[in-house]
PDB file of N, CA and C in Angstrom:
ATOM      1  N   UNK A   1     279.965  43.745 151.358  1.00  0.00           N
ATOM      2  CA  UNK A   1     279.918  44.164 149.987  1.00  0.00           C
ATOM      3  C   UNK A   1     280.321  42.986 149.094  1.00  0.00           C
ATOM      4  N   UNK A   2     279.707  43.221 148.060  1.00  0.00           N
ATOM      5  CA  UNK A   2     279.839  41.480 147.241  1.00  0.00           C
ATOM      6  C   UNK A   2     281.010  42.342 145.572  1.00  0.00           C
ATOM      7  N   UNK A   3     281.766  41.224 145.789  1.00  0.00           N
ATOM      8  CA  UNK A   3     282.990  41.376 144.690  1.00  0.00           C
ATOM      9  C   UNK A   3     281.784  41.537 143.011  1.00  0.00           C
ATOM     10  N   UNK A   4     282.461  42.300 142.431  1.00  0.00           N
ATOM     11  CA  UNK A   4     281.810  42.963 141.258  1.00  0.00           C
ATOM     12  C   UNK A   4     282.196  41.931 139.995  1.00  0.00           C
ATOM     13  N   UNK A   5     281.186  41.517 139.529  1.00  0.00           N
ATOM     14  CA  UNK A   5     280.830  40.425 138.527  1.00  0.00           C
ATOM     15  C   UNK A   5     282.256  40.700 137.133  1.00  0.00           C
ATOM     16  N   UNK A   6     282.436  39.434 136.479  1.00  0.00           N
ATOM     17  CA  UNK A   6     283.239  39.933 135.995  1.00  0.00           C
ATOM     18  C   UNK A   6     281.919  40.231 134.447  1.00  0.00           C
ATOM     19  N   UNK A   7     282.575  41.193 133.420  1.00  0.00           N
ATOM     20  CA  UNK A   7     281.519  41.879 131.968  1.00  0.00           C
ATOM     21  C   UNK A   7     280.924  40.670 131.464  1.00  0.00           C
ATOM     22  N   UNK A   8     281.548  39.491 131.048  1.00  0.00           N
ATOM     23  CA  UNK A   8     281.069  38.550 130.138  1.00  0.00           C
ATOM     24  C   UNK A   8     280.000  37.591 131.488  1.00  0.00           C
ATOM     25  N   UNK A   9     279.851  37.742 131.882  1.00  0.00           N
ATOM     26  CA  UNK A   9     279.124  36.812 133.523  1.00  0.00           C
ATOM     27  C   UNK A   9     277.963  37.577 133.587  1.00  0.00           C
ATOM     28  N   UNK A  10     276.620  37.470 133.416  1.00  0.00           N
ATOM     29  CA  UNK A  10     275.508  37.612 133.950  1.00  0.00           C
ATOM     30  C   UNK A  10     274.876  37.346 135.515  1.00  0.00           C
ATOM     31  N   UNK A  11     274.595  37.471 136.065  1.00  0.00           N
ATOM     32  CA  UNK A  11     273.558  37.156 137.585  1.00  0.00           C
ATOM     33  C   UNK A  11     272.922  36.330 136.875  1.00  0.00           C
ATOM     34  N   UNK A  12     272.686  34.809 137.756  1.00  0.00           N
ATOM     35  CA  UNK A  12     271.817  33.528 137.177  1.00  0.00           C
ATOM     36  C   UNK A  12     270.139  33.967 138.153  1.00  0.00           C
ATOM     37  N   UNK A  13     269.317  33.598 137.591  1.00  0.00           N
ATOM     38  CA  UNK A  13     267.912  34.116 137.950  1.00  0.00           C
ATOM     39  C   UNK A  13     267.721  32.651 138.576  1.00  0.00           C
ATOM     40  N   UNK A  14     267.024  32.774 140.248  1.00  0.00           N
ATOM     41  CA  UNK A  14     266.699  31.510 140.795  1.00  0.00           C
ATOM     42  C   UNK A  14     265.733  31.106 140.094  1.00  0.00           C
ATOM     43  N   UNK A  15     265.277  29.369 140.279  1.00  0.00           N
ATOM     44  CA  UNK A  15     264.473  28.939 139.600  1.00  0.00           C
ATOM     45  C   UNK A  15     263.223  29.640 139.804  1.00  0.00           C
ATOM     46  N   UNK A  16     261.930  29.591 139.172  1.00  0.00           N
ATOM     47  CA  UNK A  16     260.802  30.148 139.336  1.00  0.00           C
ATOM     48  C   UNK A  16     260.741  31.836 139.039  1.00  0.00           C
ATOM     49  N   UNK A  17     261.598  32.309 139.035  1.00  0.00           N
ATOM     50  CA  UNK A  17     261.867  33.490 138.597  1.00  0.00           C
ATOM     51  C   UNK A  17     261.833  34.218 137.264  1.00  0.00           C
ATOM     52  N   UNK A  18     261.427  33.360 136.508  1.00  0.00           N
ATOM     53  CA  UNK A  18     261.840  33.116 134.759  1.00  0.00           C
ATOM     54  C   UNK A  18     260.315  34.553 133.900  1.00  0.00           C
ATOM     55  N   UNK A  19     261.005  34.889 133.600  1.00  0.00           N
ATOM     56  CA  UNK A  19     260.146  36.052 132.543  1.00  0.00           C
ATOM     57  C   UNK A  19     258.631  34.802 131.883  1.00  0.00           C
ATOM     58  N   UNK A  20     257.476  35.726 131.797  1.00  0.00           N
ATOM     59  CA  UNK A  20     256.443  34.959 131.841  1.00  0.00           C
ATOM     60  C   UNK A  20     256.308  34.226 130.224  1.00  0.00           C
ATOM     61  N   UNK A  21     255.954  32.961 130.536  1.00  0.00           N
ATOM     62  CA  UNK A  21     256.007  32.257 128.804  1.00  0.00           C
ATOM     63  C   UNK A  21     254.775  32.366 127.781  1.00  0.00           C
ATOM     64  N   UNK A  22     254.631  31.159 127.298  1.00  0.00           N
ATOM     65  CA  UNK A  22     253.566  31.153 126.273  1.00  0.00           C
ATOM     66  C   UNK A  22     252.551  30.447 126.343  1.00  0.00           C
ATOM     67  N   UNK A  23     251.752  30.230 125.746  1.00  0.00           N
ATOM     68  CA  UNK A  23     250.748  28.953 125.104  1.00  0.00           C
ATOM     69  C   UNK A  23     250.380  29.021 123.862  1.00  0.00           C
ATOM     70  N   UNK A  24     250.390  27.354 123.485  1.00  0.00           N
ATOM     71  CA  UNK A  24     250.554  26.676 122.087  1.00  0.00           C
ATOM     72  C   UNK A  24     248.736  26.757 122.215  1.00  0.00           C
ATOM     73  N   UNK A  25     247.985  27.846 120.724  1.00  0.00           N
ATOM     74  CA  UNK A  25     247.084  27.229 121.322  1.00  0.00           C
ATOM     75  C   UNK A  25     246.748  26.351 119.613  1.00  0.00           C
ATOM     76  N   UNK A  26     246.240  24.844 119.501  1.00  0.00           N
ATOM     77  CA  UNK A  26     246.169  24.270 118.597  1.00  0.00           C
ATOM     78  C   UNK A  26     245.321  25.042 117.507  1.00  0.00           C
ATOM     79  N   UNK A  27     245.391  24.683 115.842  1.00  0.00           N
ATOM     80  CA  UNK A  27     244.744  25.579 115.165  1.00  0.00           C
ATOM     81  C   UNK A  27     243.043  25.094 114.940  1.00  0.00           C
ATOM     82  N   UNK A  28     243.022  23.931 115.443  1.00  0.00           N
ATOM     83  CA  UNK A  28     241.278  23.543 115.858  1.00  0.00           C
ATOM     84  C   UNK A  28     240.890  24.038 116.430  1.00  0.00           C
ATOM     85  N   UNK A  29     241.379  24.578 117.621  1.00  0.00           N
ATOM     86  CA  UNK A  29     241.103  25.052 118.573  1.00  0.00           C
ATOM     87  C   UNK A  29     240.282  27.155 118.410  1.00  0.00           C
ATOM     88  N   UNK A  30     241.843  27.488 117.699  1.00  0.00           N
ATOM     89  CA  UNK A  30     241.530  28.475 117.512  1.00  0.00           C
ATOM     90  C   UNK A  30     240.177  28.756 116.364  1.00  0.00           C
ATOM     91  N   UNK A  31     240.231  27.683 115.561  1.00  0.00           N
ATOM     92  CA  UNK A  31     239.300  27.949 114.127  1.00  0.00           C
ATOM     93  C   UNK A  31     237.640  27.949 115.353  1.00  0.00           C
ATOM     94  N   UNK A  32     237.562  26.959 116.065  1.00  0.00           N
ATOM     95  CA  UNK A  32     235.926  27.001 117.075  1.00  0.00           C
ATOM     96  C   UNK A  32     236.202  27.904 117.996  1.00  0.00           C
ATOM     97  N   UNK A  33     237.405  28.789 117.975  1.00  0.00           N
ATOM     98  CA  UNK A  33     236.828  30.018 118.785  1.00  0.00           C
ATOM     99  C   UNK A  33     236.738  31.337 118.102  1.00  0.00           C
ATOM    100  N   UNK A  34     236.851  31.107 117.079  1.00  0.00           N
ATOM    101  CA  UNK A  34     237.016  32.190 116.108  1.00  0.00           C
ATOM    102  C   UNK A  34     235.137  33.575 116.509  1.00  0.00           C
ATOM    103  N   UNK A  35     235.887  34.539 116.465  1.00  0.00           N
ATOM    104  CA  UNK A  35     234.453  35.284 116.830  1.00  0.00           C
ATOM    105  C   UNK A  35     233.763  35.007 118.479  1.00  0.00           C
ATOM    106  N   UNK A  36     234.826  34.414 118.966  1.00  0.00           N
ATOM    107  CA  UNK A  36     234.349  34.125 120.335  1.00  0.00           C
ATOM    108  C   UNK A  36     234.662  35.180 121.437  1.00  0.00           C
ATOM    109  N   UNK A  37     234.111  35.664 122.541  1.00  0.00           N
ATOM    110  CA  UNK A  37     234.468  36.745 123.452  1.00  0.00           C
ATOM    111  C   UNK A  37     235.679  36.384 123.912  1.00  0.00           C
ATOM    112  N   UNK A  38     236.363  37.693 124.455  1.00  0.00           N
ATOM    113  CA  UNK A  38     237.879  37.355 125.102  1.00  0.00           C
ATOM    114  C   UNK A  38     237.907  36.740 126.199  1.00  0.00           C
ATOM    115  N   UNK A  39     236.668  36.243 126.972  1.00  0.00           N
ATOM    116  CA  UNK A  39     236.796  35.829 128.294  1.00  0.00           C
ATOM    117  C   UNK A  39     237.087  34.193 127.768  1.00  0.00           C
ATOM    118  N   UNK A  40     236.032  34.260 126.614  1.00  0.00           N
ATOM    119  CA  UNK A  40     236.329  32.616 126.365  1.00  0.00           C
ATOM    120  C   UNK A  40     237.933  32.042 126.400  1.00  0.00           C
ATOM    121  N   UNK A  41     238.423  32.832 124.724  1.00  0.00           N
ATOM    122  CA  UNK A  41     239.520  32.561 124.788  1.00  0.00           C
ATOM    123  C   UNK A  41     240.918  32.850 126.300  1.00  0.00           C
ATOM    124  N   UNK A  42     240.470  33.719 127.093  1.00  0.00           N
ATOM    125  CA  UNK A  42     241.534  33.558 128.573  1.00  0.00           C
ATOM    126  C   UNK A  42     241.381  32.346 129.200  1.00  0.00           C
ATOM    127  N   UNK A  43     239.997  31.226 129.669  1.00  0.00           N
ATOM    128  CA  UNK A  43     239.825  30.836 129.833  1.00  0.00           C
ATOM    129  C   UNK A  43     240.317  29.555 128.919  1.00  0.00           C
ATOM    130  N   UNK A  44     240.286  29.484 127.620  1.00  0.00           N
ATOM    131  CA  UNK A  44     240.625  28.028 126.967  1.00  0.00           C
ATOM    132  C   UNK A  44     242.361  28.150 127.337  1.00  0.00           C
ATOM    133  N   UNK A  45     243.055  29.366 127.401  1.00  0.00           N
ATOM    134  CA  UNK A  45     244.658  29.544 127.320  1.00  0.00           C
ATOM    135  C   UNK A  45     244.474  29.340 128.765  1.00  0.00           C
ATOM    136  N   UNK A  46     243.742  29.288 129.920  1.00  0.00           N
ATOM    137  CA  UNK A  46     244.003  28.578 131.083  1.00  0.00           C
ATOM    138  C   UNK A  46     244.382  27.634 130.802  1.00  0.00           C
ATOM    139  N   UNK A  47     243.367  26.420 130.635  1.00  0.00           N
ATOM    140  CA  UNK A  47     242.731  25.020 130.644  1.00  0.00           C
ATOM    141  C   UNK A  47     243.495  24.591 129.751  1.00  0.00           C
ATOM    142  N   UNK A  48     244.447  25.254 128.348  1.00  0.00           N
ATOM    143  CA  UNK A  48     245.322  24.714 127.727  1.00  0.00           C
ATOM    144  C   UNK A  48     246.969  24.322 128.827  1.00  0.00           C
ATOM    145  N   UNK A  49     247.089  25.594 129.957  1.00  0.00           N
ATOM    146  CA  UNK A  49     248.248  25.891 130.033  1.00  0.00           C
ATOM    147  C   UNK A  49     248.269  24.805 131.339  1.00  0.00           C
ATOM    148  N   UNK A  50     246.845  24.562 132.184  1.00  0.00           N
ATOM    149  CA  UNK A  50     246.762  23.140 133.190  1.00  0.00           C
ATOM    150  C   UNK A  50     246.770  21.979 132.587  1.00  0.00           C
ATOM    151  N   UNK A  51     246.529  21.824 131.696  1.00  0.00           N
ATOM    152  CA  UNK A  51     246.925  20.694 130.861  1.00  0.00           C
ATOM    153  C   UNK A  51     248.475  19.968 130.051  1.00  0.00           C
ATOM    154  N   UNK A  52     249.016  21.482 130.210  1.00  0.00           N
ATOM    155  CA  UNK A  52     250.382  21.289 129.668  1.00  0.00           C
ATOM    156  C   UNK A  52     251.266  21.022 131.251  1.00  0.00           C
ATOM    157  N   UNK A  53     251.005  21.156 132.112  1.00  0.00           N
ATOM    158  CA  UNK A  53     251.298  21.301 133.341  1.00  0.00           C
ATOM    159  C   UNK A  53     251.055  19.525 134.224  1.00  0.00           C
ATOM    160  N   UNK A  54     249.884  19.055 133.538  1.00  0.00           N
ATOM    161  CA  UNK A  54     249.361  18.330 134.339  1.00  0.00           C
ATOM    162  C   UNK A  54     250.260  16.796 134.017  1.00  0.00           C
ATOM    163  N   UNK A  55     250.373  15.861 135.110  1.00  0.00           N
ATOM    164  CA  UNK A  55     250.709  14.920 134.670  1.00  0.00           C
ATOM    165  C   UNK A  55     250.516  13.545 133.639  1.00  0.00           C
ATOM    166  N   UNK A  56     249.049  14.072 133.895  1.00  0.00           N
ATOM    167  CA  UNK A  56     248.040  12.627 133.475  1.00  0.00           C
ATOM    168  C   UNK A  56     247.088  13.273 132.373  1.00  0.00           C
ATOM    169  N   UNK A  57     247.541  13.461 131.123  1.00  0.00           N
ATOM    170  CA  UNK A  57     247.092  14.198 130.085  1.00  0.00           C
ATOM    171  C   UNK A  57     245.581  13.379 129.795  1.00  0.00           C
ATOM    172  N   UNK A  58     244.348  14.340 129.530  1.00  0.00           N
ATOM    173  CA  UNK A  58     243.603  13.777 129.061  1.00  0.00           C
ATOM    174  C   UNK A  58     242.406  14.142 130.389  1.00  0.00           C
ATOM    175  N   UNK A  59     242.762  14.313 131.792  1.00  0.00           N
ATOM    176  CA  UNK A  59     242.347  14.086 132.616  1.00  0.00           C
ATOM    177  C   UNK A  59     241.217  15.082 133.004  1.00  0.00           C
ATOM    178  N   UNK A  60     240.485  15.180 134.533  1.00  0.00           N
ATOM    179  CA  UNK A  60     239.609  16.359 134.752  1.00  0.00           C
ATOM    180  C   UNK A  60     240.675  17.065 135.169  1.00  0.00           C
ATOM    181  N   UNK A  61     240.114  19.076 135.108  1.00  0.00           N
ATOM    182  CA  UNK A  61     241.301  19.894 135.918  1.00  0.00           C
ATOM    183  C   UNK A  61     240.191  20.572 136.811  1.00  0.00           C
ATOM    184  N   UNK A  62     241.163  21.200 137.944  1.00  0.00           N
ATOM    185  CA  UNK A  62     239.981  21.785 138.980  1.00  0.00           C
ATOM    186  C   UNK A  62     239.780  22.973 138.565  1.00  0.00           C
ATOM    187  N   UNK A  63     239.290  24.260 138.230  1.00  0.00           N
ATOM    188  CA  UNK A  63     239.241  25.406 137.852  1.00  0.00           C
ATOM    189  C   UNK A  63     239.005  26.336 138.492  1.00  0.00           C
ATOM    190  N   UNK A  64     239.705  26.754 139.410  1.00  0.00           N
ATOM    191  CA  UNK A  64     239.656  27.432 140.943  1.00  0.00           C
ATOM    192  C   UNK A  64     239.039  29.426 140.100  1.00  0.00           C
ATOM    193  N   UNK A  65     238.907  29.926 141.270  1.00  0.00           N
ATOM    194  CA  UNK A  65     239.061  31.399 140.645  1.00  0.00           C
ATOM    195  C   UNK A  65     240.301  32.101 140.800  1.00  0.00           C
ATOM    196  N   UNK A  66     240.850  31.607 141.482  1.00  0.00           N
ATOM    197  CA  UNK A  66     242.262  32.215 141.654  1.00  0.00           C
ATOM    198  C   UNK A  66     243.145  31.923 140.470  1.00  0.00           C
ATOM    199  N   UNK A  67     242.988  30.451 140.203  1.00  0.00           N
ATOM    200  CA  UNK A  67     243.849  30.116 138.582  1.00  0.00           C
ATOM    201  C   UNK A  67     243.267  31.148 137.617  1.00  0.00           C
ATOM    202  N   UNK A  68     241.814  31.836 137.043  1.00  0.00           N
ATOM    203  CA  UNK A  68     241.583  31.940 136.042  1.00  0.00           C
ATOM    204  C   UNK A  68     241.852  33.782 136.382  1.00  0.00           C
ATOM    205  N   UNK A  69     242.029  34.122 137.718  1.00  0.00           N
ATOM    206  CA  UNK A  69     241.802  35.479 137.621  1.00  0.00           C
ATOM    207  C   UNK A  69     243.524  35.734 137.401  1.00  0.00           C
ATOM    208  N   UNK A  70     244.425  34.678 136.956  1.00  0.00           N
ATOM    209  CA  UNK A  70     245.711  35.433 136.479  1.00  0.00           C
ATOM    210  C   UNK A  70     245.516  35.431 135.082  1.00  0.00           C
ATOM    211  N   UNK A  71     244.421  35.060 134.357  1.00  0.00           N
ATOM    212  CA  UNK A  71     244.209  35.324 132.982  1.00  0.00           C
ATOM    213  C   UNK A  71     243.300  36.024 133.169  1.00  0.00           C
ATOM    214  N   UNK A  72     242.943  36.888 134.296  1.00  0.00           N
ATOM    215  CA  UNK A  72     242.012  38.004 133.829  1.00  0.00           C
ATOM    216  C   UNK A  72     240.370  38.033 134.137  1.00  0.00           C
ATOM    217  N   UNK A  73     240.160  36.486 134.483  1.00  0.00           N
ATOM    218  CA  UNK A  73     238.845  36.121 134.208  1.00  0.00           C
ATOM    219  C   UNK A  73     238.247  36.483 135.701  1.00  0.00           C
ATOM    220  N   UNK A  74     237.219  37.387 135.935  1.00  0.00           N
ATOM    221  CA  UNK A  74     236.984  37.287 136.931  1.00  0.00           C
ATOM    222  C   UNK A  74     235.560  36.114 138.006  1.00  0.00           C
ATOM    223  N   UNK A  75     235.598  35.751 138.606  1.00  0.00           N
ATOM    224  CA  UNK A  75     234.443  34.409 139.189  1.00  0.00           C
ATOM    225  C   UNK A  75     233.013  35.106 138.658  1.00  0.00           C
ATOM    226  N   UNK A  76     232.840  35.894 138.209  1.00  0.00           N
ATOM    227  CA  UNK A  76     231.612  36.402 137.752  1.00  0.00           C
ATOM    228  C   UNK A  76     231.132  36.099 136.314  1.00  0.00           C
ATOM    229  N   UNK A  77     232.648  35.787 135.624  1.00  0.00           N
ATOM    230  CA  UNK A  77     232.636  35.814 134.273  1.00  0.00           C
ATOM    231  C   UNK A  77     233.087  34.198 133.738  1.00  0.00           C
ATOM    232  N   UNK A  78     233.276  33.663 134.845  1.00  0.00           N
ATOM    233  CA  UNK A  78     233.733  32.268 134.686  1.00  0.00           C
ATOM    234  C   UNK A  78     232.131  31.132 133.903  1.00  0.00           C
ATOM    235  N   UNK A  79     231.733  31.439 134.438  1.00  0.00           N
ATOM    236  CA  UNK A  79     230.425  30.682 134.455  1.00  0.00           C
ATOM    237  C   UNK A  79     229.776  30.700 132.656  1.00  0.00           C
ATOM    238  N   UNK A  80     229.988  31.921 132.123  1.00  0.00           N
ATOM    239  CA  UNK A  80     229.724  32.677 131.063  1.00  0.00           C
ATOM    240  C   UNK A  80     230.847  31.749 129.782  1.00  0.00           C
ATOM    241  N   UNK A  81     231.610  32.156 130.311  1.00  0.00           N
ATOM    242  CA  UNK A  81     233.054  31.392 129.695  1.00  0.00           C
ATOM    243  C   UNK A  81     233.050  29.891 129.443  1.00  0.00           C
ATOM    244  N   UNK A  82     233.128  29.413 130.309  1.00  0.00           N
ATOM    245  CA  UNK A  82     232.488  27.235 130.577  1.00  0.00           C
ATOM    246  C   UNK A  82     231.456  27.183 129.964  1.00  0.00           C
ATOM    247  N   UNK A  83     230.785  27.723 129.546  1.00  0.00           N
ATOM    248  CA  UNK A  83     229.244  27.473 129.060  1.00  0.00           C
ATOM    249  C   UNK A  83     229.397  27.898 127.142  1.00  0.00           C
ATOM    250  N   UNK A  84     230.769  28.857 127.045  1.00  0.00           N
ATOM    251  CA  UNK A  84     230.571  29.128 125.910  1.00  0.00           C
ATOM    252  C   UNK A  84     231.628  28.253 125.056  1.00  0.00           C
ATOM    253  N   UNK A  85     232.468  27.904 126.229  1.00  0.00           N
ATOM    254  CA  UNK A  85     233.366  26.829 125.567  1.00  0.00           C
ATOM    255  C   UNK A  85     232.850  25.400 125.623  1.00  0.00           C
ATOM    256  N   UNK A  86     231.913  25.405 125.955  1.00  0.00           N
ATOM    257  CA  UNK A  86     231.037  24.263 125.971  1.00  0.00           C
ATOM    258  C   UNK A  86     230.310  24.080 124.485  1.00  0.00           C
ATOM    259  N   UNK A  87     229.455  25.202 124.240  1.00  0.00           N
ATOM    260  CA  UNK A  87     228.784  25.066 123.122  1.00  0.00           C
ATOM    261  C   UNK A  87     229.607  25.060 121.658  1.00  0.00           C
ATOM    262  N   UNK A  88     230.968  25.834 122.208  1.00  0.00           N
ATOM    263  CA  UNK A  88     232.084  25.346 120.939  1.00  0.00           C
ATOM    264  C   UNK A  88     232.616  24.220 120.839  1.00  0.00           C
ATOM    265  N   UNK A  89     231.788  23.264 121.480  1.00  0.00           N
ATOM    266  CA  UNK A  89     232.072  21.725 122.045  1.00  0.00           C
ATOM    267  C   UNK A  89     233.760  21.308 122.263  1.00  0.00           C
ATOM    268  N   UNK A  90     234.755  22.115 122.870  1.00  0.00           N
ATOM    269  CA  UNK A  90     235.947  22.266 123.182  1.00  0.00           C
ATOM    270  C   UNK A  90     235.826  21.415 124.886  1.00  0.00           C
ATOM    271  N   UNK A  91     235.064  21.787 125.509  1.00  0.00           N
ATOM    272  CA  UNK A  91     235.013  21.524 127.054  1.00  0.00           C
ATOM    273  C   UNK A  91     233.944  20.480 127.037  1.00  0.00           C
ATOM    274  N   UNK A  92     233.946  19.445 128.427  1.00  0.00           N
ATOM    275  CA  UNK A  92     232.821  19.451 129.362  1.00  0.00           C
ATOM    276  C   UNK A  92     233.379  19.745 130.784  1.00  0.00           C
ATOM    277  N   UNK A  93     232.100  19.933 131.430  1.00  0.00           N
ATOM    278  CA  UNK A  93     232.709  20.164 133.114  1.00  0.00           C
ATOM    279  C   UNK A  93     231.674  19.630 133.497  1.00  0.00           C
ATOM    280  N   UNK A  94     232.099  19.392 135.144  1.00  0.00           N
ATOM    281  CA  UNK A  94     230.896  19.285 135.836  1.00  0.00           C
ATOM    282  C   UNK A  94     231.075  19.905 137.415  1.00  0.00           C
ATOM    283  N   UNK A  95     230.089  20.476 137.744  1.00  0.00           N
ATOM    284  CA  UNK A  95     230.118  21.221 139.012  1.00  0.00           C
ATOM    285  C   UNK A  95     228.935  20.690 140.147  1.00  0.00           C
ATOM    286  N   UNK A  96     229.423  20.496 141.168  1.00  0.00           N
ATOM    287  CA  UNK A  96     228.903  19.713 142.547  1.00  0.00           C
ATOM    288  C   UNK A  96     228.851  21.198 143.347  1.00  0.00           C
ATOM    289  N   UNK A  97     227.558  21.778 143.484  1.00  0.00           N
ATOM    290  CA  UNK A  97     227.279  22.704 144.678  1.00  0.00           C
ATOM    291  C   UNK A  97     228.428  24.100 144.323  1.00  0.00           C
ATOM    292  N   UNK A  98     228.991  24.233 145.125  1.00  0.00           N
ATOM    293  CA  UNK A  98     229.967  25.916 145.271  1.00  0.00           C
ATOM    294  C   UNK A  98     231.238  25.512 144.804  1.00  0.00           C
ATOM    295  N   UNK A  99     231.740  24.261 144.697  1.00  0.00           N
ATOM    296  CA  UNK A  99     233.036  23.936 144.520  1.00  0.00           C
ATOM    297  C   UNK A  99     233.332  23.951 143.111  1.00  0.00           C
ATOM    298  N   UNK A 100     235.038  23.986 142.697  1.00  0.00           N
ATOM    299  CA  UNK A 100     235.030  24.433 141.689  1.00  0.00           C
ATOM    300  C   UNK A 100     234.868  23.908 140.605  1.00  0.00           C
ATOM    301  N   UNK A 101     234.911  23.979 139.054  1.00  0.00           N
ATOM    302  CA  UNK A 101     234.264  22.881 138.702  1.00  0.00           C
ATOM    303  C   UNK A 101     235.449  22.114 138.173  1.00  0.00           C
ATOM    304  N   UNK A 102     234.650  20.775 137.958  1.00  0.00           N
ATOM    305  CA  UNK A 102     236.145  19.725 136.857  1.00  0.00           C
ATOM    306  C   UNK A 102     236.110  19.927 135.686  1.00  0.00           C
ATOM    307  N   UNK A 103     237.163  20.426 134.888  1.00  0.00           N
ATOM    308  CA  UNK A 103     236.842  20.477 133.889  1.00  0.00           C
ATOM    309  C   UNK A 103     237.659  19.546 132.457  1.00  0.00           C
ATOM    310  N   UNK A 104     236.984  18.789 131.620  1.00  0.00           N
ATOM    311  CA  UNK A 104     237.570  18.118 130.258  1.00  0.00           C
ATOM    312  C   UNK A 104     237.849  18.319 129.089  1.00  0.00           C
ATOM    313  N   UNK A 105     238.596  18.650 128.642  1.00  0.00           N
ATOM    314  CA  UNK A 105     239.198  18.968 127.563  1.00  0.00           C
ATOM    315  C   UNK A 105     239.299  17.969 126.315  1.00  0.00           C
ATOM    316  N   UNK A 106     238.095  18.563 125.287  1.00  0.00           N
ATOM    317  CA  UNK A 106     238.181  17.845 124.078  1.00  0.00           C
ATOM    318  C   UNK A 106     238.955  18.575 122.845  1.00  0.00           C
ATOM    319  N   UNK A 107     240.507  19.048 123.433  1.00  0.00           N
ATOM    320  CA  UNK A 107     240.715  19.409 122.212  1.00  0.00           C
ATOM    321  C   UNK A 107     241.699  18.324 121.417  1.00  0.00           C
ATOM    322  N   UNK A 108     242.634  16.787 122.261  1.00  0.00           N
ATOM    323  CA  UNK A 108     242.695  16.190 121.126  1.00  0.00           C
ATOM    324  C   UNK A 108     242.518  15.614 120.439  1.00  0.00           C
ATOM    325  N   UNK A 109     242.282  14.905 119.154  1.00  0.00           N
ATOM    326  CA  UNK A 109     241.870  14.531 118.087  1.00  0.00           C
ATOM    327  C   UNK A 109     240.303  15.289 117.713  1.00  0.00           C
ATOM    328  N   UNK A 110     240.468  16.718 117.781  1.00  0.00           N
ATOM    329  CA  UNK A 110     239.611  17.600 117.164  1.00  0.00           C
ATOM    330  C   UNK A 110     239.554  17.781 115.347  1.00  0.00           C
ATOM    331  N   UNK A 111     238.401  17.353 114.863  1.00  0.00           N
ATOM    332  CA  UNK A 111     238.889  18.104 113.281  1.00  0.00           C
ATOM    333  C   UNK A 111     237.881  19.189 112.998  1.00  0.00           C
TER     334      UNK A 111
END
């Protein structure tokens, strides 16, 4: 049996454990998605949130289906999504056969 905490003392939460956060999404960003489907925008709050993550800012990201289906997106709807954030000229990607695609992010120095 474990000795009873003292009132002012909380239980510390191990790392990785942390209540789920946010994303910054820029206001360029939002103004070229304005009127855009919700798959788009799950998909740009991916590709924003691998980017905030990534070391080497600026870079390609891989865009698995497993990353996008915790925003919801399912591999059916992915394809739909890249193509529409494409024409909001926000993205390029490029895809080799079944694998997933790379994808580039033009959102900084957007006006």
């Amino acid at each position: 049996m474990e000795p009873p905490l003292p009132q002012d003392e909380k239980p510390k939460k191990p790392r990785g454990e942390h209540a789920i956060g946010f994303i910054l999404i820029p206001m360029q960003v939002k103004l070229r998605l304005r009127k855009a489907p919700a798959i788009a925008w799950a998909t740009m709050a991916c590709l924003l949130d691998l980017e905030f993550e990534a070391k080497i800012k600026g870079g390609l990201h891989k865009l698995s289906n497993q990353t996008l289906a915790i925003y919801g997106v399912s591999k059916n709807q992915k394809q739909a999504a890249l193509d529409e954030l494409v024409k909001r000229g926000l993205i390029t990607y490029t895809q080799h056969g079944r694998s997933s695609p790379r994808v580039k992010l033009w959102v900084h120095g957007l006006k």
